[in-house]
Structures are given as C-alpha cells and as structure tokens.
PDB file of N, CA and C in Angstrom:
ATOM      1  N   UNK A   1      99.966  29.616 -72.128  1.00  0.00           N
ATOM      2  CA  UNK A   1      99.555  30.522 -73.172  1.00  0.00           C
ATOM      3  C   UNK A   1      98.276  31.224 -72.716  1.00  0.00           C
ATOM      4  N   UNK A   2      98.169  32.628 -72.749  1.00  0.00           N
ATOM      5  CA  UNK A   2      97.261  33.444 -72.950  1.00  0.00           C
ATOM      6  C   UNK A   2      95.768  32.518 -73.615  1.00  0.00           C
ATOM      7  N   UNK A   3      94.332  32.630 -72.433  1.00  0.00           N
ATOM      8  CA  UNK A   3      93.516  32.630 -73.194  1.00  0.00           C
ATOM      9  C   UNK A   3      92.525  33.929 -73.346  1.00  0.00           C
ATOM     10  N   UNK A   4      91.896  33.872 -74.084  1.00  0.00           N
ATOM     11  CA  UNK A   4      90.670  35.412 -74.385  1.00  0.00           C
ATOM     12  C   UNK A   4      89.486  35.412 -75.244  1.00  0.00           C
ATOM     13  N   UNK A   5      88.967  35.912 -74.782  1.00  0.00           N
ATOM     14  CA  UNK A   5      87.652  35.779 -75.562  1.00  0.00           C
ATOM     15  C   UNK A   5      86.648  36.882 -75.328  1.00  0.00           C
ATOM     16  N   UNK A   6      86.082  37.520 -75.716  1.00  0.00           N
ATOM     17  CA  UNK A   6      85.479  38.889 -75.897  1.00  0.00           C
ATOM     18  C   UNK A   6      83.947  38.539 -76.549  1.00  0.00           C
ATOM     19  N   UNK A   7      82.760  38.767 -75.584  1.00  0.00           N
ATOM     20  CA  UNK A   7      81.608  38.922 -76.091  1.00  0.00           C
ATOM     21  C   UNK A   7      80.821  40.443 -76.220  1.00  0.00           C
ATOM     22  N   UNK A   8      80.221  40.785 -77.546  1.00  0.00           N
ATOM     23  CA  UNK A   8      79.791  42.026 -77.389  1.00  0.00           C
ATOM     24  C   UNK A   8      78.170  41.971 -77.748  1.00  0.00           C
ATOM     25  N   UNK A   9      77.246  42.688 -76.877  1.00  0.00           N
ATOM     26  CA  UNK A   9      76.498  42.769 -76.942  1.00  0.00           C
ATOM     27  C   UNK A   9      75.471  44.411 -76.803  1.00  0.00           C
ATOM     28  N   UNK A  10      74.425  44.401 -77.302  1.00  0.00           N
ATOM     29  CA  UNK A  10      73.649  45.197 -77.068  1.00  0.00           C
ATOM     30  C   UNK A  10      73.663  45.789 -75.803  1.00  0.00           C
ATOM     31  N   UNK A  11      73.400  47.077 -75.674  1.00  0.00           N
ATOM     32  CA  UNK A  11      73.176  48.168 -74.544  1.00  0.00           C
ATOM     33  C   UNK A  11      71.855  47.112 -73.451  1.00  0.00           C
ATOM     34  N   UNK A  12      72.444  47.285 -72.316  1.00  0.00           N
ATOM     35  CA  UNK A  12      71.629  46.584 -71.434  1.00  0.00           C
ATOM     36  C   UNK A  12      71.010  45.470 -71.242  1.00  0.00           C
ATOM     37  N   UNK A  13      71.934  44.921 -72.453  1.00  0.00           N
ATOM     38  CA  UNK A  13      71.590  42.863 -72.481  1.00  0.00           C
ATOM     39  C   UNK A  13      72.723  42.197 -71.900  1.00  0.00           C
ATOM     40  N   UNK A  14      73.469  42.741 -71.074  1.00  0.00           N
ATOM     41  CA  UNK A  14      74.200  41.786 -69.976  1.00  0.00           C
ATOM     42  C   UNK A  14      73.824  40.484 -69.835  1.00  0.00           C
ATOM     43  N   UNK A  15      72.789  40.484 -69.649  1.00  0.00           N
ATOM     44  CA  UNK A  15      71.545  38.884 -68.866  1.00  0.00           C
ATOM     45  C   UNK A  15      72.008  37.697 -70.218  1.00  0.00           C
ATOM     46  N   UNK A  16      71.890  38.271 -71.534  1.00  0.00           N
ATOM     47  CA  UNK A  16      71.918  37.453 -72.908  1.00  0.00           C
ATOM     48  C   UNK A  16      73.768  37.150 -72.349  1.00  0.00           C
ATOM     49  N   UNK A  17      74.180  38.534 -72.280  1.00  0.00           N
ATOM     50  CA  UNK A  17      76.042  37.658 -72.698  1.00  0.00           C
ATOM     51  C   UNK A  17      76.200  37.254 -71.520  1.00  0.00           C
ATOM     52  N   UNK A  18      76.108  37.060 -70.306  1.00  0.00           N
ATOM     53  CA  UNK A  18      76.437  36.600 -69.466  1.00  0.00           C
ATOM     54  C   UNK A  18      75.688  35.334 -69.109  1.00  0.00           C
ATOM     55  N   UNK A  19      74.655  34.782 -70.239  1.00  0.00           N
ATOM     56  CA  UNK A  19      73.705  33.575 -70.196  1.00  0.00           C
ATOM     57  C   UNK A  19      75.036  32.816 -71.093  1.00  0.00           C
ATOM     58  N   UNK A  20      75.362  33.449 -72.357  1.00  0.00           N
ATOM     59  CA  UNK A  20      76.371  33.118 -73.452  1.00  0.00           C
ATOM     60  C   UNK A  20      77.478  32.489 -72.516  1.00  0.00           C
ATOM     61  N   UNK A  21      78.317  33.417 -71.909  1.00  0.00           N
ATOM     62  CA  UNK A  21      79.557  32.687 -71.395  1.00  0.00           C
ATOM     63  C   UNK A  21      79.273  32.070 -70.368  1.00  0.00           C
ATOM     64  N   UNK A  22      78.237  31.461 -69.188  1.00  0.00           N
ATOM     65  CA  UNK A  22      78.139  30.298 -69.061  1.00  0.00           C
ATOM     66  C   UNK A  22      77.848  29.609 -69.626  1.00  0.00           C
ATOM     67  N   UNK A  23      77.145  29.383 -70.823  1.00  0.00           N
ATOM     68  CA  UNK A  23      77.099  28.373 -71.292  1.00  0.00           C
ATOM     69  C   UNK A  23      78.405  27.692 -72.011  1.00  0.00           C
ATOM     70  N   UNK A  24      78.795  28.752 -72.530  1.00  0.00           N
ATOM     71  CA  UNK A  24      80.128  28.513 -73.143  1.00  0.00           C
ATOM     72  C   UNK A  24      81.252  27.844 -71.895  1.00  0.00           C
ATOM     73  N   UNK A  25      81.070  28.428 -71.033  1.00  0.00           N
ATOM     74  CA  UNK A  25      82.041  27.472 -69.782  1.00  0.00           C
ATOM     75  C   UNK A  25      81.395  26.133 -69.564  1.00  0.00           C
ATOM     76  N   UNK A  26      80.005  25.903 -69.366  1.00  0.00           N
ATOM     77  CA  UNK A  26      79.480  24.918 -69.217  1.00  0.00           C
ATOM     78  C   UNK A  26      79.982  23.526 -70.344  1.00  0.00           C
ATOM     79  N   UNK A  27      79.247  23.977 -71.206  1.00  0.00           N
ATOM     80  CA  UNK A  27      80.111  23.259 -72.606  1.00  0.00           C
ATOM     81  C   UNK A  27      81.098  22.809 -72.905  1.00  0.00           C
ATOM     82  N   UNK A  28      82.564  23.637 -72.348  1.00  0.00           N
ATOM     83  CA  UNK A  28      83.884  22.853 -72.753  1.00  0.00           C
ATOM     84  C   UNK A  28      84.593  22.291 -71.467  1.00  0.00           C
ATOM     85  N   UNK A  29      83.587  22.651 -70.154  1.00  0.00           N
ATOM     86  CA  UNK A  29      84.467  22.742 -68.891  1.00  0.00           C
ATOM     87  C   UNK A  29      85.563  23.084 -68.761  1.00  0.00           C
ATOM     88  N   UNK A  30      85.543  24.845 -69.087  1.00  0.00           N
ATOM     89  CA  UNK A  30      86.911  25.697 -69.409  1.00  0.00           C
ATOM     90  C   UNK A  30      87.555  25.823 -67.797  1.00  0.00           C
ATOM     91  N   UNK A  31      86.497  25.362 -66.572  1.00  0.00           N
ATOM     92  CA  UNK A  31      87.346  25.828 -65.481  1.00  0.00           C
ATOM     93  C   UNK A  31      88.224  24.652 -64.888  1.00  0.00           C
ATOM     94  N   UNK A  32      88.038  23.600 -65.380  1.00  0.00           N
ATOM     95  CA  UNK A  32      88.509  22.123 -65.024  1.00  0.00           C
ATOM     96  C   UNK A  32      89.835  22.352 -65.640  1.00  0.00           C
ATOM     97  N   UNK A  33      89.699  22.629 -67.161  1.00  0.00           N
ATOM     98  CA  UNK A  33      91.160  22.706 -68.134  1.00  0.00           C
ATOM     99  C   UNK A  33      91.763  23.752 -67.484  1.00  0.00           C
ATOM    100  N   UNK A  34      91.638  24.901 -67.312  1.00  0.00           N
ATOM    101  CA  UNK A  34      92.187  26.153 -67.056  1.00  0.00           C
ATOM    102  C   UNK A  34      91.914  26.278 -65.949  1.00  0.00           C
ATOM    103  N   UNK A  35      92.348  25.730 -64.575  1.00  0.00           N
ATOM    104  CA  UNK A  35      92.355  26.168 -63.297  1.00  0.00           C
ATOM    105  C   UNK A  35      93.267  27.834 -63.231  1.00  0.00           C
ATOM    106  N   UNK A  36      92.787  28.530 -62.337  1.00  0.00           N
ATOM    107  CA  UNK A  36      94.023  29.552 -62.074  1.00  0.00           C
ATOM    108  C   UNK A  36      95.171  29.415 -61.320  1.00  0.00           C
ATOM    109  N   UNK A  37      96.244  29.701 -62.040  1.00  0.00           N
ATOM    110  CA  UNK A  37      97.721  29.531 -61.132  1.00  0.00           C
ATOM    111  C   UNK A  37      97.941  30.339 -60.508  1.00  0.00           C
ATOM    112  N   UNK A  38      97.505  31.390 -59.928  1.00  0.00           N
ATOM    113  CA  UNK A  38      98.333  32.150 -59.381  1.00  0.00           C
ATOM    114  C   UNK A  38      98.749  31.740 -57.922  1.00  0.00           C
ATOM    115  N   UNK A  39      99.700  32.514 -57.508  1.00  0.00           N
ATOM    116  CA  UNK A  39     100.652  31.854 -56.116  1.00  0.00           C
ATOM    117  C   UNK A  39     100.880  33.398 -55.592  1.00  0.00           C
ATOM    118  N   UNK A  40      99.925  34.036 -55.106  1.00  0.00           N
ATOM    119  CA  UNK A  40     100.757  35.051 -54.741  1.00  0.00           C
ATOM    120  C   UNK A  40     100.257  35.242 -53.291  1.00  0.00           C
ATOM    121  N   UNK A  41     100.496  36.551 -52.442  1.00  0.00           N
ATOM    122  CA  UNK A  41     100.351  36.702 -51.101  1.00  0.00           C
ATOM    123  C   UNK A  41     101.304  36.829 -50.468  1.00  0.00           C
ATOM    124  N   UNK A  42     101.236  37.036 -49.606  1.00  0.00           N
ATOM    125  CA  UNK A  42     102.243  37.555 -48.565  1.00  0.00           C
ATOM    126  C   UNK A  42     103.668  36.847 -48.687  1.00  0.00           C
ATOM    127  N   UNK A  43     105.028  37.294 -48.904  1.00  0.00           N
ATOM    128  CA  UNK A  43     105.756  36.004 -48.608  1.00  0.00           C
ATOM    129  C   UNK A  43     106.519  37.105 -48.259  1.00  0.00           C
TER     130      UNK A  43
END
C-alpha cells in the first residue's frame, strides 16, 4: 500500500520541514518498516 505524507511550510523554512521529517523518520523508524522494493535495471 501506498505511503504519503506532505509537509507545508513557510517560504524559505526548508531547514524547519526538513528538521520535521527527520524527526518524524527518526521516531517511527519509517526506513526499517518501509525498506524500498524496487528491482529494476538492466535485464
């Protein structure tokens, strides 16, 4: 299943949302649960 999540922030506060979604990865260890599958490349 599709995951997503969308942070919006103020003009030129990148530094704030991009402090946000690591922490937010940090917190649930979204990259442990959700490794990426993809299989692609040359075949």
């Amino acid at each position: 299943m599709p995951i997503g999540m969308q942070l919006i922030g103020n003009y030129f506060d990148e530094e704030k949302i991009l402090n946000a979604a690591y922490t937010y990865e940090k917190a649930t260890n979204f990259r442990e649960k959700y490794k990426p599958t993809f299989k692609g490349g040359n075949a």
